[in-house]
N, C-alpha and C. Protein backbone atom coordinates (compact mmCIF):
# COMPACT_ATOMS: atom_id res chain seq x y z
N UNK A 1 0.82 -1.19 0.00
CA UNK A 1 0.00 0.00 0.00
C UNK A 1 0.87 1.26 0.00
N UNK A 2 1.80 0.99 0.71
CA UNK A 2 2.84 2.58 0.61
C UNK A 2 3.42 2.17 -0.44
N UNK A 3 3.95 1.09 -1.34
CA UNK A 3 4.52 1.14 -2.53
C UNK A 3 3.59 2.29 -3.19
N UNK A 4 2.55 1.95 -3.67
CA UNK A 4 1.50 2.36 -4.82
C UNK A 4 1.12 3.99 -4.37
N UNK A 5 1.05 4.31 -3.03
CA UNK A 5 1.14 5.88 -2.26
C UNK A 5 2.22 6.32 -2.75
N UNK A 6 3.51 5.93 -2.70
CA UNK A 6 4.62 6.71 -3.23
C UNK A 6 4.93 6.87 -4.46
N UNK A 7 4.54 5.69 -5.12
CA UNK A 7 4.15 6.02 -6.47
C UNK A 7 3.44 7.27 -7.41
N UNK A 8 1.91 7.15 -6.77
CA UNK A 8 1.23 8.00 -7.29
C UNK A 8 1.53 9.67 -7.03
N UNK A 9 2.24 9.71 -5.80
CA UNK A 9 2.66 10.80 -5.13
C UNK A 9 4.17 11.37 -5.87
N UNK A 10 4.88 10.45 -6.70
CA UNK A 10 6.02 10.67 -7.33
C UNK A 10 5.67 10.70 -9.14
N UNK A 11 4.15 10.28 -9.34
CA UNK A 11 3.76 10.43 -10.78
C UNK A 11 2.89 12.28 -10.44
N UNK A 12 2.09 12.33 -9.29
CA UNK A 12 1.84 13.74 -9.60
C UNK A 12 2.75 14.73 -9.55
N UNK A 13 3.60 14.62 -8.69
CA UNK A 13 5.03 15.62 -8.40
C UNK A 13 5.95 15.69 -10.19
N UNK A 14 5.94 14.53 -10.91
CA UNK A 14 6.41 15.07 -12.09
C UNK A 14 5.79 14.95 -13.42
N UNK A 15 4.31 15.48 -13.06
CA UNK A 15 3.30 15.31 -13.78
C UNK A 15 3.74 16.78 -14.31
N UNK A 16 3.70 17.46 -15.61
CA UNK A 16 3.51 18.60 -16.12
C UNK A 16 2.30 19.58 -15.50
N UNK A 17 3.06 20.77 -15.36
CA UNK A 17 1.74 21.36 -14.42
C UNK A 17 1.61 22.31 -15.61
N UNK A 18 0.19 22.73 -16.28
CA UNK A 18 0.22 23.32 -17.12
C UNK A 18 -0.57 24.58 -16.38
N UNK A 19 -0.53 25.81 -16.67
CA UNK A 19 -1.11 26.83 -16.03
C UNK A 19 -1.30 27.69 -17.14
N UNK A 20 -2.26 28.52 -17.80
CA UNK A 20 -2.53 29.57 -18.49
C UNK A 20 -2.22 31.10 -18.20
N UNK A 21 -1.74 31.57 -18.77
CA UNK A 21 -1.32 33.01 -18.26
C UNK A 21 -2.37 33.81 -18.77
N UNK A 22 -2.92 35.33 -18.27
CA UNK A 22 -3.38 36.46 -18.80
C UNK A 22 -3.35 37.01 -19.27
N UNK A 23 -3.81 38.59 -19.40
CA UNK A 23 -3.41 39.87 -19.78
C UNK A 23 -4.37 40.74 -19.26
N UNK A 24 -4.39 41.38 -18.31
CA UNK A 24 -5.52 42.71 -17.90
C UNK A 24 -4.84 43.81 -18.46
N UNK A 25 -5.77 44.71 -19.47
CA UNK A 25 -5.44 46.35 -19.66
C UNK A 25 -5.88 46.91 -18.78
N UNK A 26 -5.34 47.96 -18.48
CA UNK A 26 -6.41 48.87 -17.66
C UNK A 26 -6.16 50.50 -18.65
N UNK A 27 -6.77 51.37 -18.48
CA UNK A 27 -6.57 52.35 -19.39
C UNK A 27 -7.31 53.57 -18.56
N UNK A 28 -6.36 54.28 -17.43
CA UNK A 28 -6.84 55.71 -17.02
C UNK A 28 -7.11 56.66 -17.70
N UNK A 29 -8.10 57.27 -17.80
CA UNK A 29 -8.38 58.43 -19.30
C UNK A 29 -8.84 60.16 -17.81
N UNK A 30 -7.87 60.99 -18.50
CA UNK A 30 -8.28 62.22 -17.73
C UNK A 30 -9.06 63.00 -18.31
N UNK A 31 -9.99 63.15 -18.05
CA UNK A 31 -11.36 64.17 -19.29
C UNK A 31 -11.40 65.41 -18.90
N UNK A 32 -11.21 66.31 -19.36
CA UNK A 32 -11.20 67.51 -19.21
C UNK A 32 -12.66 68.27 -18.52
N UNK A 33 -12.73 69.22 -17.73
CA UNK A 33 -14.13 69.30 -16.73
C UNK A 33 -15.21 70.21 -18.08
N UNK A 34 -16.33 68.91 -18.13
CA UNK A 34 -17.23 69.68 -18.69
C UNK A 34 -17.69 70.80 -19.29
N UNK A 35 -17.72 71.79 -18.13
CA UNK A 35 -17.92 73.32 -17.99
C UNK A 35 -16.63 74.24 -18.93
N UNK A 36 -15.46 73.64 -18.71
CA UNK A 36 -14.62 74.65 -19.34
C UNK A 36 -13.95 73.93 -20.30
N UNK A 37 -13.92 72.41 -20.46
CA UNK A 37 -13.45 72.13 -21.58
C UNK A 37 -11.76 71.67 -21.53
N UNK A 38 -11.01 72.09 -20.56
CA UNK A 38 -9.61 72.40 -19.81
C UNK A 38 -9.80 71.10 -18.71
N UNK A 39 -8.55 70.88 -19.21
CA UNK A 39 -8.22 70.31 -17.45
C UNK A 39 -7.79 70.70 -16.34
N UNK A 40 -8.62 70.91 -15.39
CA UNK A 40 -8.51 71.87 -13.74
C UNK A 40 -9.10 71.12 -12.94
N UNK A 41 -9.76 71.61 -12.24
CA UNK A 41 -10.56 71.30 -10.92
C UNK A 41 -11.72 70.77 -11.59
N UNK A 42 -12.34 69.49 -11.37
CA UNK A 42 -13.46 69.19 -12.14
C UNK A 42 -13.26 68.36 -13.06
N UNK A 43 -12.26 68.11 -13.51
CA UNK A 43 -11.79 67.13 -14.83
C UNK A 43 -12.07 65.22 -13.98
N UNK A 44 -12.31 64.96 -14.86
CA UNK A 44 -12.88 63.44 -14.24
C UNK A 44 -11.74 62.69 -14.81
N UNK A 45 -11.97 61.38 -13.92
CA UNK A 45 -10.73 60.55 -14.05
C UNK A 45 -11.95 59.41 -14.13
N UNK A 46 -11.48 58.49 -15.67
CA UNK A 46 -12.47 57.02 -16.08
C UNK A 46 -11.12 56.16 -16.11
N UNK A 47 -11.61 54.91 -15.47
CA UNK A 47 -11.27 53.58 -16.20
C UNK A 47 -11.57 52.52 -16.68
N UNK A 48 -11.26 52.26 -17.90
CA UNK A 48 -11.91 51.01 -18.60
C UNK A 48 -11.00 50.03 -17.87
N UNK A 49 -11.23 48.62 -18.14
CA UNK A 49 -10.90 47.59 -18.10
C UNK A 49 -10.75 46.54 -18.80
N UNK A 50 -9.69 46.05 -20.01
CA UNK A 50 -9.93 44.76 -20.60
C UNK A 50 -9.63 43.49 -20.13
N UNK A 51 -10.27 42.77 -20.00
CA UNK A 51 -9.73 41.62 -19.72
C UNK A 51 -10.49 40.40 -20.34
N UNK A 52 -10.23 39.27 -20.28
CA UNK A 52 -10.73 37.90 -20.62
C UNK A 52 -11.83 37.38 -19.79
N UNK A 53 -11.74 38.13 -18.85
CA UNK A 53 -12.57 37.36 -17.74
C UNK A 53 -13.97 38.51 -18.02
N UNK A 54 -14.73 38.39 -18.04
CA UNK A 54 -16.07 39.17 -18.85
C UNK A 54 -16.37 39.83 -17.47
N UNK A 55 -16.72 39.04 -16.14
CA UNK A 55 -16.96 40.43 -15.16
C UNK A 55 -15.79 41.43 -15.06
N UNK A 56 -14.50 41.13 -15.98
CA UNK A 56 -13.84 42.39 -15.39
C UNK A 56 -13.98 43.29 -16.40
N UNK A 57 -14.19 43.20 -17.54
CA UNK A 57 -14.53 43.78 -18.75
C UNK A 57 -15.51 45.30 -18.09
N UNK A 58 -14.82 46.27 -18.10
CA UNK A 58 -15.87 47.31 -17.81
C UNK A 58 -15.04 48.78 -18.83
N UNK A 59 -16.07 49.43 -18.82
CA UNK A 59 -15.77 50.63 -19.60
C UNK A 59 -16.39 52.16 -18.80
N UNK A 60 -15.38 52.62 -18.56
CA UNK A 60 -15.86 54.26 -18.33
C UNK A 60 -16.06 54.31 -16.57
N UNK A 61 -15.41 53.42 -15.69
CA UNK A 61 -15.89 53.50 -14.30
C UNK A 61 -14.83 54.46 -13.47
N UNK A 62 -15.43 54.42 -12.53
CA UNK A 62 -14.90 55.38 -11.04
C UNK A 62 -13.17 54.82 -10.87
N UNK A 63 -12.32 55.41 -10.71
CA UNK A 63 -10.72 54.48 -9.94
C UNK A 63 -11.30 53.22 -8.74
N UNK A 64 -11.97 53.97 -7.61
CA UNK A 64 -12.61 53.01 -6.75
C UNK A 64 -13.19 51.50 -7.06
N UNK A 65 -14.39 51.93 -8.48
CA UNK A 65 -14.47 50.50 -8.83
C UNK A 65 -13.62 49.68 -9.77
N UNK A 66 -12.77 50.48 -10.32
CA UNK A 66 -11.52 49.61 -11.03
C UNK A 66 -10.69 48.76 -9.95
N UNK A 67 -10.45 49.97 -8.84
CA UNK A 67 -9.30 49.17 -7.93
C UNK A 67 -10.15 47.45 -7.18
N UNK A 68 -12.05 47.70 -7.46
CA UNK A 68 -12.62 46.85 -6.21
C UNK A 68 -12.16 45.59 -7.26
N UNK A 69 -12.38 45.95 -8.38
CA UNK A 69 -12.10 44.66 -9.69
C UNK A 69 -10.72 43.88 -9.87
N UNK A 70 -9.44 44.73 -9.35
CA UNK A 70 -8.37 44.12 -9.76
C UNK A 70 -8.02 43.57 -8.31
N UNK A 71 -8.63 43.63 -7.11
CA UNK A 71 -8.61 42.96 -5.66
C UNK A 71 -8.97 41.55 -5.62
N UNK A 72 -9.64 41.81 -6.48
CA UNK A 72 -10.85 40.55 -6.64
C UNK A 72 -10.21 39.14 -7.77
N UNK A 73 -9.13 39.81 -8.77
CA UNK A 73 -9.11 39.28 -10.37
C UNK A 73 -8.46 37.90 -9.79
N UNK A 74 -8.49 36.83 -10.23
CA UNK A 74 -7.89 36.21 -9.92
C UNK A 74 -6.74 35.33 -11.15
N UNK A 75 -6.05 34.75 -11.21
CA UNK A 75 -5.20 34.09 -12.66
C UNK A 75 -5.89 32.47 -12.59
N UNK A 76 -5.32 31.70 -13.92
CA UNK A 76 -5.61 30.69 -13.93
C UNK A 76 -4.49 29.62 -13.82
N UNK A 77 -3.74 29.78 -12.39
CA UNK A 77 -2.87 28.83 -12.11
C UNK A 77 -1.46 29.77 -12.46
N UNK A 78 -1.65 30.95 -12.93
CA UNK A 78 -0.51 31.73 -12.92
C UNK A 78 -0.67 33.18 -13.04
N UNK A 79 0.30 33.87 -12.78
CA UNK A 79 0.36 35.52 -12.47
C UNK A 79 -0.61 35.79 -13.44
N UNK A 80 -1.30 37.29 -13.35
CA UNK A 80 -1.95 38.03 -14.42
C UNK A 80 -1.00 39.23 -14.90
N UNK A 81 -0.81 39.34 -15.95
CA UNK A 81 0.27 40.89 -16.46
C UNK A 81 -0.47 41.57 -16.39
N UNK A 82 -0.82 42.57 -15.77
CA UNK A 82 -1.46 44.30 -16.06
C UNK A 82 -0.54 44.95 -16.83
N UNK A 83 -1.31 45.82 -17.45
CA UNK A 83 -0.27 46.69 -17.94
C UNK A 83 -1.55 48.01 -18.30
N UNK A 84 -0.62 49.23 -17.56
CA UNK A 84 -1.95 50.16 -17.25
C UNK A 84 -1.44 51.68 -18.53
N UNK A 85 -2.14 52.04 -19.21
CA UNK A 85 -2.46 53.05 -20.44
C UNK A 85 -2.56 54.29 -19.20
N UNK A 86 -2.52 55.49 -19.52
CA UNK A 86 -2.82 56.16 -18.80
C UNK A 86 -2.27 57.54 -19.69
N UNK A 87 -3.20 59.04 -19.30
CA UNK A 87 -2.48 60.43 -19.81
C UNK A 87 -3.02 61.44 -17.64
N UNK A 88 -3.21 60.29 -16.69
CA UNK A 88 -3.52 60.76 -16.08
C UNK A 88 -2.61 60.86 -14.82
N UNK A 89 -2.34 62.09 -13.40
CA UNK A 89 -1.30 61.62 -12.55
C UNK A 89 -1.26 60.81 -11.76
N UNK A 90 -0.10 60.53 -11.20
CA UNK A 90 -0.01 59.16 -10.62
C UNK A 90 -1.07 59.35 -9.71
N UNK A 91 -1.21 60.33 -8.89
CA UNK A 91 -2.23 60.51 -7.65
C UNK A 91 -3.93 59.75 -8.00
N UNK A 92 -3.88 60.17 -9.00
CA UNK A 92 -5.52 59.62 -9.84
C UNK A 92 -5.61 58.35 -9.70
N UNK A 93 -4.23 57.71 -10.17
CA UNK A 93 -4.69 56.35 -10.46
C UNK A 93 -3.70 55.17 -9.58
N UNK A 94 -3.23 56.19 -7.93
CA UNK A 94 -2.97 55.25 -7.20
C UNK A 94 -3.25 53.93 -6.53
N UNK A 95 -5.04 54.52 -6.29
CA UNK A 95 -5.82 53.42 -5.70
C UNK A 95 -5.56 52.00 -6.42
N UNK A 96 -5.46 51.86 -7.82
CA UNK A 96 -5.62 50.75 -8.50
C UNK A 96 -4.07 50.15 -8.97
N UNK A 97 -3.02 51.02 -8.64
CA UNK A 97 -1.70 50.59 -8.55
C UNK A 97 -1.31 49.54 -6.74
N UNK A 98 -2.27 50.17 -5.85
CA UNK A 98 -2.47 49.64 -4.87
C UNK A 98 -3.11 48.55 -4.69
N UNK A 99 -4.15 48.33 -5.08
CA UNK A 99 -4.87 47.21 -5.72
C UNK A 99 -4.11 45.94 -6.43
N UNK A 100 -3.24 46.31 -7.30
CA UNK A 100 -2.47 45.41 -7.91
C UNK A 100 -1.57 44.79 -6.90
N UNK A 101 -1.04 45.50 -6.41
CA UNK A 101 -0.12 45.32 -5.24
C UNK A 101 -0.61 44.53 -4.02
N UNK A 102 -1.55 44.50 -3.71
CA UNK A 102 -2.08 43.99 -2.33
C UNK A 102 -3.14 42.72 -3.14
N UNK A 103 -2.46 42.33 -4.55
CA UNK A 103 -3.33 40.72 -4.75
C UNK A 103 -2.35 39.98 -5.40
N UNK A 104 -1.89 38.89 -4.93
CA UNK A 104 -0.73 38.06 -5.40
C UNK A 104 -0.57 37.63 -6.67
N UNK A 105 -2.43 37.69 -7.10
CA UNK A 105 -2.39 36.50 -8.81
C UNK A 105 -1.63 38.06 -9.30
N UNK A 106 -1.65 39.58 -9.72
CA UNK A 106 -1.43 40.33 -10.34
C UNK A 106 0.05 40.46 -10.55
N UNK A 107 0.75 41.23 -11.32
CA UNK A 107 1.68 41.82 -11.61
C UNK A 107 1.67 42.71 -12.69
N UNK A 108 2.72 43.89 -12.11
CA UNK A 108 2.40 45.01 -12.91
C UNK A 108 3.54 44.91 -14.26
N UNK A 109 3.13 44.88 -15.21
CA UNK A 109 4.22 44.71 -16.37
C UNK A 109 4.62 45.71 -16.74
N UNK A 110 4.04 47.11 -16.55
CA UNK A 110 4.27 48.32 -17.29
C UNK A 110 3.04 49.41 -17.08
N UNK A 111 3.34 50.49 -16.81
CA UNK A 111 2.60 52.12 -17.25
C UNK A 111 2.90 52.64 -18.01
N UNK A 112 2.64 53.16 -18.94
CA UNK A 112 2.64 53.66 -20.16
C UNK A 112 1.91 55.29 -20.02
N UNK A 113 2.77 56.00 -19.38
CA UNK A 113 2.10 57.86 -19.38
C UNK A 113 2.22 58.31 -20.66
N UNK A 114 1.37 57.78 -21.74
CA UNK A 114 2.14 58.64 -22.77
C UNK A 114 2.21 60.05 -23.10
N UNK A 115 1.34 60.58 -22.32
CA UNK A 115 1.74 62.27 -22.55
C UNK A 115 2.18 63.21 -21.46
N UNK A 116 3.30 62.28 -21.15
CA UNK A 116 4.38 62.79 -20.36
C UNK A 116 5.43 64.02 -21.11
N UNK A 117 6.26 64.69 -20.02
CA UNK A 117 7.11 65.44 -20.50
C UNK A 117 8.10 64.23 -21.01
N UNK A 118 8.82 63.16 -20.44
CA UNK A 118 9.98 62.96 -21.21
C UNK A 118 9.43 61.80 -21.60
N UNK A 119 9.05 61.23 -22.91
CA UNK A 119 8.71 59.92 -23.54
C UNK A 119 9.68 58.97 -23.21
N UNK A 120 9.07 57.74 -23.12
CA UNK A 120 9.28 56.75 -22.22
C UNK A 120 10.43 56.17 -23.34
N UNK A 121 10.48 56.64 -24.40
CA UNK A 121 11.52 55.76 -25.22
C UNK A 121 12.72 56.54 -25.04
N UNK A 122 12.70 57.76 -24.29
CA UNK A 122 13.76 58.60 -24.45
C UNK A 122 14.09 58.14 -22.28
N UNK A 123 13.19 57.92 -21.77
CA UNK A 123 13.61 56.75 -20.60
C UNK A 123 14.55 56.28 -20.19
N UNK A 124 14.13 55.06 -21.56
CA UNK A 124 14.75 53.38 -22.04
C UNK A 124 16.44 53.85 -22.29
N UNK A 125 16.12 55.02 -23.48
CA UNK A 125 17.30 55.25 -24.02
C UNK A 125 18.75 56.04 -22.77
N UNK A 126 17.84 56.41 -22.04
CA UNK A 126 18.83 56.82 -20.58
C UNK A 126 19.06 55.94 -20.05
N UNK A 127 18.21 55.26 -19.28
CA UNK A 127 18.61 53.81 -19.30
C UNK A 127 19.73 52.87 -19.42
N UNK A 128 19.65 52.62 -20.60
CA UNK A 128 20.42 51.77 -21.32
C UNK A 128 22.24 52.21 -21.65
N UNK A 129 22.21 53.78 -21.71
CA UNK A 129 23.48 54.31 -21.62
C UNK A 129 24.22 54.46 -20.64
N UNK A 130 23.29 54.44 -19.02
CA UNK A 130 23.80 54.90 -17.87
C UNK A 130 23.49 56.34 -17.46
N UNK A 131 23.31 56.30 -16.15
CA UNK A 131 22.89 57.88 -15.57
C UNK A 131 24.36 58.36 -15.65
N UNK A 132 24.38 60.09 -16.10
CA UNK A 132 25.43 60.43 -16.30
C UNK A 132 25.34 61.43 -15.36
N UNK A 133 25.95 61.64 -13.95
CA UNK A 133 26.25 62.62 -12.58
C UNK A 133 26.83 63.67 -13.20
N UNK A 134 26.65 65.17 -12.96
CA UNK A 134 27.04 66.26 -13.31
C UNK A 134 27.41 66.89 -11.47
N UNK A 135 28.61 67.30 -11.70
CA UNK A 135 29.33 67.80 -10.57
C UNK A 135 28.43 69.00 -10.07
């Protein structure tokens, strides 16, 4: 009987574990306030959500209910990649960077500010040369 126990226990241990990976978008959009058209005081902060998983699939919601969605997301036997779009500041769209952070299936692959002052390819390209110290 412990033959055939150690057996089966040494066929699941090098059984192939197959696990599916993800992809969640998320996409912070800063809208300029109604009334003046400008972004100031009043400008709204939306986030969509893509994902595979259909309850996370949402378009146009609050940060709050983005962040309640990515608490919740779970993977299928392995990490989920986020990777979050955004023209909005970090402050806006902390809650849901927090969110990612405080759920194990997630990981953050990338933010993408693209209408930042210094483009992210000009970043990479610092980066990759080394920070250069000025006396």
């Amino acid at each position: 009987m412990k033959l055939i126990f150690a057996a089966l226990l040494l066929a699941f241990a090098l059984a192939p574990v197959h696990a599916e990976s993800r992809i969640v978008g998320v996409k912070v959009t800063w809208s300029p306030n109604p009334q003046s058209g400008v972004f100031e005081g009043g400008a709204r902060i939306r986030v969509s959500i893509f994902s595979e998983v259909k309850g996370e699939n949402q378009r146009s919601i609050s940060v709050e209910d983005a962040a309640k969605i990515l608490r919740r997301a779970e993977g299928w036997g392995s990490m989920v990649e986020v990777g979050i779009v955004t023209n909005a500041q970090l402050a806006d769209y902390l809650p849901i960077l927090q969110a990612i952070s405080q759920n194990g299936w997630l990981n953050l692959a990338f933010v993408d500010g693209g209408n930042g002052y210094v483009p992210a390819a000009e970043i990479k390209r610092f980066m990759s040369v080394g920070a250069v110290t000025k006396s």
